[in-house]
PDB file of N, CA and C in Angstrom:
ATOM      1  N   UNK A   1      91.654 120.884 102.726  1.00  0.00           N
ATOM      2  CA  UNK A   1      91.467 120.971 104.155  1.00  0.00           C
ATOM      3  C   UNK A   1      90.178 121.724 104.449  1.00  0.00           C
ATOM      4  N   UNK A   2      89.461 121.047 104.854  1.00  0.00           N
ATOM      5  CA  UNK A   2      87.951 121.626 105.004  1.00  0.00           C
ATOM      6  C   UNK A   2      87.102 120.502 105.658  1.00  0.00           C
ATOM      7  N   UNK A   3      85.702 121.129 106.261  1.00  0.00           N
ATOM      8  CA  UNK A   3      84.451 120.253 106.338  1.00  0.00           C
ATOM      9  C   UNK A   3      84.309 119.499 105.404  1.00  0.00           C
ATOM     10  N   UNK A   4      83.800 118.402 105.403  1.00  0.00           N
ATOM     11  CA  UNK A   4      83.309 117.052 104.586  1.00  0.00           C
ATOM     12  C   UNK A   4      82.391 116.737 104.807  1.00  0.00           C
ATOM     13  N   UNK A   5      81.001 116.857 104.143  1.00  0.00           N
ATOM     14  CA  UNK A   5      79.755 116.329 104.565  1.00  0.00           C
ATOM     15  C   UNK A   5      79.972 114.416 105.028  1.00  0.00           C
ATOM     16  N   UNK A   6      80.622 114.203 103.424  1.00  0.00           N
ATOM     17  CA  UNK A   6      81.159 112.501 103.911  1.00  0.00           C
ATOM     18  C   UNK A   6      81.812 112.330 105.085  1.00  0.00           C
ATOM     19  N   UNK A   7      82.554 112.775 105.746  1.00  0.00           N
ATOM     20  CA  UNK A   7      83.348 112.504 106.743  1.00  0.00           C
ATOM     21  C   UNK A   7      82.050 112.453 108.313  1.00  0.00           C
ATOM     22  N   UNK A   8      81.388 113.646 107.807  1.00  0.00           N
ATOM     23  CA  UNK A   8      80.487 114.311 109.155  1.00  0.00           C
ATOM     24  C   UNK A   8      79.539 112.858 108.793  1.00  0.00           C
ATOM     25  N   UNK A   9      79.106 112.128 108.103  1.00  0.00           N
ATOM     26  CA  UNK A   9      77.933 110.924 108.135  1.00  0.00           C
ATOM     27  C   UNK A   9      78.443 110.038 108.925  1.00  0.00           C
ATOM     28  N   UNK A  10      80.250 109.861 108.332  1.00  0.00           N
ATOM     29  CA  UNK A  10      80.843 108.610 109.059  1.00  0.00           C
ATOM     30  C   UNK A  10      80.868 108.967 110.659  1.00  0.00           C
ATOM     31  N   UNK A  11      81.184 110.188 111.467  1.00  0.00           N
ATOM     32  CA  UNK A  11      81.086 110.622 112.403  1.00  0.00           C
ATOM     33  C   UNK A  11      79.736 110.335 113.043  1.00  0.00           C
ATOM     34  N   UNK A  12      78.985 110.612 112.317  1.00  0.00           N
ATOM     35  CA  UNK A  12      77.435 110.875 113.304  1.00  0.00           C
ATOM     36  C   UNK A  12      76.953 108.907 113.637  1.00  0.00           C
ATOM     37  N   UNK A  13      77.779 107.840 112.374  1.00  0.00           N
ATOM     38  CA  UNK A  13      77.463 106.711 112.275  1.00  0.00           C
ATOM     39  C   UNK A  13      77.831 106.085 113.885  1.00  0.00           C
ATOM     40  N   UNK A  14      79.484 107.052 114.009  1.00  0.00           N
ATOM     41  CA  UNK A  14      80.111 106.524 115.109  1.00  0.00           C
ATOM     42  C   UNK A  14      79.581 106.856 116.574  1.00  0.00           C
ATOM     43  N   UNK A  15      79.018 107.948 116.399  1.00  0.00           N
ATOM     44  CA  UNK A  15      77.785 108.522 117.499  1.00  0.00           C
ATOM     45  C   UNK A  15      77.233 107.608 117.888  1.00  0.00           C
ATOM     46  N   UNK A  16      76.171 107.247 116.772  1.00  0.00           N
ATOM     47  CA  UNK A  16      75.253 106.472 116.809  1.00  0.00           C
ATOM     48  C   UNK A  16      75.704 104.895 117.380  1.00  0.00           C
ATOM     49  N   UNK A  17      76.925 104.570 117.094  1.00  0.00           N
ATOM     50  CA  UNK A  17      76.915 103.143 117.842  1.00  0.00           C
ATOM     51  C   UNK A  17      78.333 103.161 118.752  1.00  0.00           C
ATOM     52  N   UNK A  18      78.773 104.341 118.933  1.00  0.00           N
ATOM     53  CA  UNK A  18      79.696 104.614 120.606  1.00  0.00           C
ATOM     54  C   UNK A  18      79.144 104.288 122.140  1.00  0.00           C
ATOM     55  N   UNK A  19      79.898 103.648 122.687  1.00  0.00           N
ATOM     56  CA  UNK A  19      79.262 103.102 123.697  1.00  0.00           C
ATOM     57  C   UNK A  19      79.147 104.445 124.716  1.00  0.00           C
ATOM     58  N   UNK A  20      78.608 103.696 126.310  1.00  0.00           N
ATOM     59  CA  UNK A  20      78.412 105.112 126.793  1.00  0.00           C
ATOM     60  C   UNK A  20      79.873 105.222 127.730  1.00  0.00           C
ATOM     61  N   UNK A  21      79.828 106.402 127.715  1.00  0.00           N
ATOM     62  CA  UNK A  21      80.993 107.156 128.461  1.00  0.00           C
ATOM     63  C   UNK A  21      81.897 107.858 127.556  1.00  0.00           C
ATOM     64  N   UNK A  22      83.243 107.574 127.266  1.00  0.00           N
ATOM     65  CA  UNK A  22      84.041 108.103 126.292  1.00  0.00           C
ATOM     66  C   UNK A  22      85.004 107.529 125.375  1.00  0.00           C
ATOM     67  N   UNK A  23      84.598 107.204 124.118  1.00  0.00           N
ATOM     68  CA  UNK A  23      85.429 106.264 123.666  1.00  0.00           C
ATOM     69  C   UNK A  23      86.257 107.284 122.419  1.00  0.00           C
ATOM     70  N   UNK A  24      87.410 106.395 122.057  1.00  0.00           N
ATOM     71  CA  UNK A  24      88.192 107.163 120.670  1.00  0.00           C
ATOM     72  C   UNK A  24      88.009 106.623 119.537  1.00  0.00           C
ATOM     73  N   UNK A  25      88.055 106.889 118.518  1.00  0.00           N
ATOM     74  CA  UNK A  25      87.587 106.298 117.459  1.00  0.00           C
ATOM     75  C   UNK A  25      88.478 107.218 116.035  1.00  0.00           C
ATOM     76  N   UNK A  26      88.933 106.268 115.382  1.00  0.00           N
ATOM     77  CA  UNK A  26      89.668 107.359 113.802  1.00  0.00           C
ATOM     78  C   UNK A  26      89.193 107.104 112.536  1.00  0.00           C
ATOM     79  N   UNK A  27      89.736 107.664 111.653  1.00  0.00           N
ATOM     80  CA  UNK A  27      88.933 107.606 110.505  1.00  0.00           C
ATOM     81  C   UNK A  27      89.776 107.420 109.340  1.00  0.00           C
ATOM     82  N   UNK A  28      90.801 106.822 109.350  1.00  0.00           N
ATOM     83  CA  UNK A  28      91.504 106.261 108.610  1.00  0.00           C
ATOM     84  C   UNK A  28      92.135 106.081 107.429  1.00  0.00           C
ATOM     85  N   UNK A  29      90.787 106.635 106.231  1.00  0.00           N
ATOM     86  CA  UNK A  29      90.630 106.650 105.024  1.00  0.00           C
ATOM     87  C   UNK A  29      90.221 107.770 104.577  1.00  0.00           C
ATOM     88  N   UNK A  30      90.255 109.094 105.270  1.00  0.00           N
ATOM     89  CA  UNK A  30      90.497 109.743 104.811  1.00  0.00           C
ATOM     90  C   UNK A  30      91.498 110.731 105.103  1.00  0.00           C
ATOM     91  N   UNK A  31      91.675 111.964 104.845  1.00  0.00           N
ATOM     92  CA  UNK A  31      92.809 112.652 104.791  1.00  0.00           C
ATOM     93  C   UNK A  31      92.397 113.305 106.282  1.00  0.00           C
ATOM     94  N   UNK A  32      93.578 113.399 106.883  1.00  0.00           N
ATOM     95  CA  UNK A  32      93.716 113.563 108.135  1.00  0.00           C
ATOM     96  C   UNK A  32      92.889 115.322 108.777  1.00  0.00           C
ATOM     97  N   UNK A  33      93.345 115.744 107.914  1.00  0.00           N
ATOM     98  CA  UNK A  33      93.131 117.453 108.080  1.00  0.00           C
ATOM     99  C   UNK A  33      91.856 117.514 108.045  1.00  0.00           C
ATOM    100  N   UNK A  34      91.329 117.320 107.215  1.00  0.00           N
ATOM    101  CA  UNK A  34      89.728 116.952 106.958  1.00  0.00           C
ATOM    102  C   UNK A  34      89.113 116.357 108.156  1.00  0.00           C
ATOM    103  N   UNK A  35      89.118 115.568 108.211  1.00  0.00           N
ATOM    104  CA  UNK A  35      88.841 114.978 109.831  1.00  0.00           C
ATOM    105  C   UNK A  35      88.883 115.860 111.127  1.00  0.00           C
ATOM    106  N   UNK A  36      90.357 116.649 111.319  1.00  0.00           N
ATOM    107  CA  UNK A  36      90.534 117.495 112.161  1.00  0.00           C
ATOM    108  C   UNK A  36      89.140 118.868 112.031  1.00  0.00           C
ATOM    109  N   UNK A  37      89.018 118.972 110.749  1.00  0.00           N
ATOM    110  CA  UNK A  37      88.084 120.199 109.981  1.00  0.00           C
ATOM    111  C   UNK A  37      86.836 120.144 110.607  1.00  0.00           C
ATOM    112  N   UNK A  38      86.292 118.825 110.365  1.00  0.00           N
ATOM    113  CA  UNK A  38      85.207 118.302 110.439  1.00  0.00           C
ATOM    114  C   UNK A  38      84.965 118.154 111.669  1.00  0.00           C
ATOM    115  N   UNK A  39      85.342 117.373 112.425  1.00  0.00           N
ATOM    116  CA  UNK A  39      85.342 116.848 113.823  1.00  0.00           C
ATOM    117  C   UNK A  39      84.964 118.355 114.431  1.00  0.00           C
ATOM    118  N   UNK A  40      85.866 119.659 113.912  1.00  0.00           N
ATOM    119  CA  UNK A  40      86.032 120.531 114.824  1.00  0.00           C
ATOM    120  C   UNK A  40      84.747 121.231 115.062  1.00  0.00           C
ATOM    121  N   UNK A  41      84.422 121.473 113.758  1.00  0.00           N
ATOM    122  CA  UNK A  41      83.046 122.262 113.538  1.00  0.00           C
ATOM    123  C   UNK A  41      82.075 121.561 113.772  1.00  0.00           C
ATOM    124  N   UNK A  42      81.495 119.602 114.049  1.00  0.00           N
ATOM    125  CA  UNK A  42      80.874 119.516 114.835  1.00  0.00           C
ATOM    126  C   UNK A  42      80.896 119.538 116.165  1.00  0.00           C
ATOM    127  N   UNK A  43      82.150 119.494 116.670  1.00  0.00           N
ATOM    128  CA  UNK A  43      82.285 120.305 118.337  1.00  0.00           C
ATOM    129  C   UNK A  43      81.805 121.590 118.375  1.00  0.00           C
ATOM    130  N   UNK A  44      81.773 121.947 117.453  1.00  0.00           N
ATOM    131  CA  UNK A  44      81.300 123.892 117.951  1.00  0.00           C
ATOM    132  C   UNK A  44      79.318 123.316 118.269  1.00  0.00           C
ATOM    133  N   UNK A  45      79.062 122.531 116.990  1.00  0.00           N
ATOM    134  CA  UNK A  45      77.035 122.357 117.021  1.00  0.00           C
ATOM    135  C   UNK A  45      76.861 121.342 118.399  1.00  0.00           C
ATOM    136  N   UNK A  46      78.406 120.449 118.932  1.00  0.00           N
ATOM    137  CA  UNK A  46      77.498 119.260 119.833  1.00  0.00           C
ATOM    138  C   UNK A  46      78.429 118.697 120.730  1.00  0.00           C
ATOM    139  N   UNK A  47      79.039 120.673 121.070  1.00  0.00           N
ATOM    140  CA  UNK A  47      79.945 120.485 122.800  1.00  0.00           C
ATOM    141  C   UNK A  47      79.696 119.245 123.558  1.00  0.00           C
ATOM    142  N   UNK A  48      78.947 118.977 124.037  1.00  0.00           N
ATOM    143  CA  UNK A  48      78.684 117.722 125.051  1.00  0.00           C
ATOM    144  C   UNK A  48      79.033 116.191 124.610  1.00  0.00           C
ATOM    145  N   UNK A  49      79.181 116.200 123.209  1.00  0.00           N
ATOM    146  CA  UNK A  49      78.889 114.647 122.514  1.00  0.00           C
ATOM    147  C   UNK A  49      80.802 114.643 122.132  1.00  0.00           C
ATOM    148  N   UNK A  50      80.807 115.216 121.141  1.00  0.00           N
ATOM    149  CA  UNK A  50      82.043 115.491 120.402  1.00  0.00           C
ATOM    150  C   UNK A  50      83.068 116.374 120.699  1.00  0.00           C
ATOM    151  N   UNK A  51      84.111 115.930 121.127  1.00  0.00           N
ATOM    152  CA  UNK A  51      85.719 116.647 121.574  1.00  0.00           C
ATOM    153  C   UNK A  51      85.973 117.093 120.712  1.00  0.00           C
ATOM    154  N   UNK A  52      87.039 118.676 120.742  1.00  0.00           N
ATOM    155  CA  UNK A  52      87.610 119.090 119.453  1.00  0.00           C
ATOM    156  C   UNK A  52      88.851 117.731 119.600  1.00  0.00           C
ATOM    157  N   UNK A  53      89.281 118.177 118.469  1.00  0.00           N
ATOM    158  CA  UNK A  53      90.558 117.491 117.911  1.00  0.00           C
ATOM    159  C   UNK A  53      91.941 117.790 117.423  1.00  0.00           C
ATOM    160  N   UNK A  54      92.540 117.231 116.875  1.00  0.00           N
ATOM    161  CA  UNK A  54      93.879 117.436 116.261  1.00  0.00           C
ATOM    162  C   UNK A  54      94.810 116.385 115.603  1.00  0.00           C
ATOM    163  N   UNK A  55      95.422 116.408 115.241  1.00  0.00           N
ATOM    164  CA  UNK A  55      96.279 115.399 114.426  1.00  0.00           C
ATOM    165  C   UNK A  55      97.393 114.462 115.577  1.00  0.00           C
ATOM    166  N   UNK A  56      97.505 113.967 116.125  1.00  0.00           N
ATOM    167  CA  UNK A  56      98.397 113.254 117.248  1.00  0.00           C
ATOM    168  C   UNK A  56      99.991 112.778 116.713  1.00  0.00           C
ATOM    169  N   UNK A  57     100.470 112.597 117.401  1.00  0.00           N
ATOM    170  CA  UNK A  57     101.652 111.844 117.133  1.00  0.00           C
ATOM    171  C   UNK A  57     102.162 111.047 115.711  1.00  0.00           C
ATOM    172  N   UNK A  58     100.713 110.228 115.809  1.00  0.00           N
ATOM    173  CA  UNK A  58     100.934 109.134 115.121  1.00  0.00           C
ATOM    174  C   UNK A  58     100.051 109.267 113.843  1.00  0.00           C
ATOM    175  N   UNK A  59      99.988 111.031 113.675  1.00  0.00           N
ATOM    176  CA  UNK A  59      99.689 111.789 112.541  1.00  0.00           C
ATOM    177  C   UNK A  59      97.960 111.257 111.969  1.00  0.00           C
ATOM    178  N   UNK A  60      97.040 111.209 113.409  1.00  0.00           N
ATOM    179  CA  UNK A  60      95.629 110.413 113.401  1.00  0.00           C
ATOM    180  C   UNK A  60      95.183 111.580 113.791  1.00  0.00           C
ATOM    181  N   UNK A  61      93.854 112.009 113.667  1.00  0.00           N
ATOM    182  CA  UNK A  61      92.772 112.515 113.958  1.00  0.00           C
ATOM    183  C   UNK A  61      91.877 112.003 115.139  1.00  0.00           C
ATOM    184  N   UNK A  62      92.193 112.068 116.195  1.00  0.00           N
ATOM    185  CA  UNK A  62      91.287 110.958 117.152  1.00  0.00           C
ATOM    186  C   UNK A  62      89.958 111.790 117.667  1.00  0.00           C
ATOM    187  N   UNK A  63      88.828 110.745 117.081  1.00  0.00           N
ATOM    188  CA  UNK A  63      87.480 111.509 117.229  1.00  0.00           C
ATOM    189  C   UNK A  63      87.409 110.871 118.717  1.00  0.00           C
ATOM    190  N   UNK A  64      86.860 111.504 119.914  1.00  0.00           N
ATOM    191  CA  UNK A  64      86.059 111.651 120.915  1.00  0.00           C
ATOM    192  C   UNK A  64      84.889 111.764 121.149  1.00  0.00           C
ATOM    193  N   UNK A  65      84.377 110.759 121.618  1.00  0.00           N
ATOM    194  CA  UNK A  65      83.160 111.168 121.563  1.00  0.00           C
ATOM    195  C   UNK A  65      82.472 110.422 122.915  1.00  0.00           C
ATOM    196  N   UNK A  66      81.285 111.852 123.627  1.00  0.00           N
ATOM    197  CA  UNK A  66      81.036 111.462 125.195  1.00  0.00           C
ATOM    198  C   UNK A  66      79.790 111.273 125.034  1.00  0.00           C
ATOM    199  N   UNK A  67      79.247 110.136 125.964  1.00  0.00           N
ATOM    200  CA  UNK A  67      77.778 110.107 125.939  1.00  0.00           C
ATOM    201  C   UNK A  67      77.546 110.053 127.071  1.00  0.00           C
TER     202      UNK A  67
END
């Protein structure tokens, strides 16, 4: 349970082609916690872009992300 540089590329990929406004997006293949890890600590570098997170219901990581 930690940051993932791999995880943070797939994130910044989803940046990069998120439409504008606010869409959700998960990450599927990897381990959930990690995701939560990751996601979180780029919300701390890029408040405006990226929502913190958490594990949901349906035991997903749902990345947020605002443009």
């Amino acid at each position: 349970m930690a940051y993932r540089e791999e995880i943070a590329v797939e994130i910044q990929k989803l940046v990069e082609k998120a439409p504008a406004g606010v869409s959700s997006h998960h990450l599927k293949d990897f381990k959930q916690q990690d995701v939560v890890d990751t996601v979180n600590r780029l919300h701390l570098k890029y408040p405006k872009v990226i929502r913190d997170t958490f594990i949901d219901h349906a035991k997903y990581a749902t990345i947020e992300i605002e443009k």
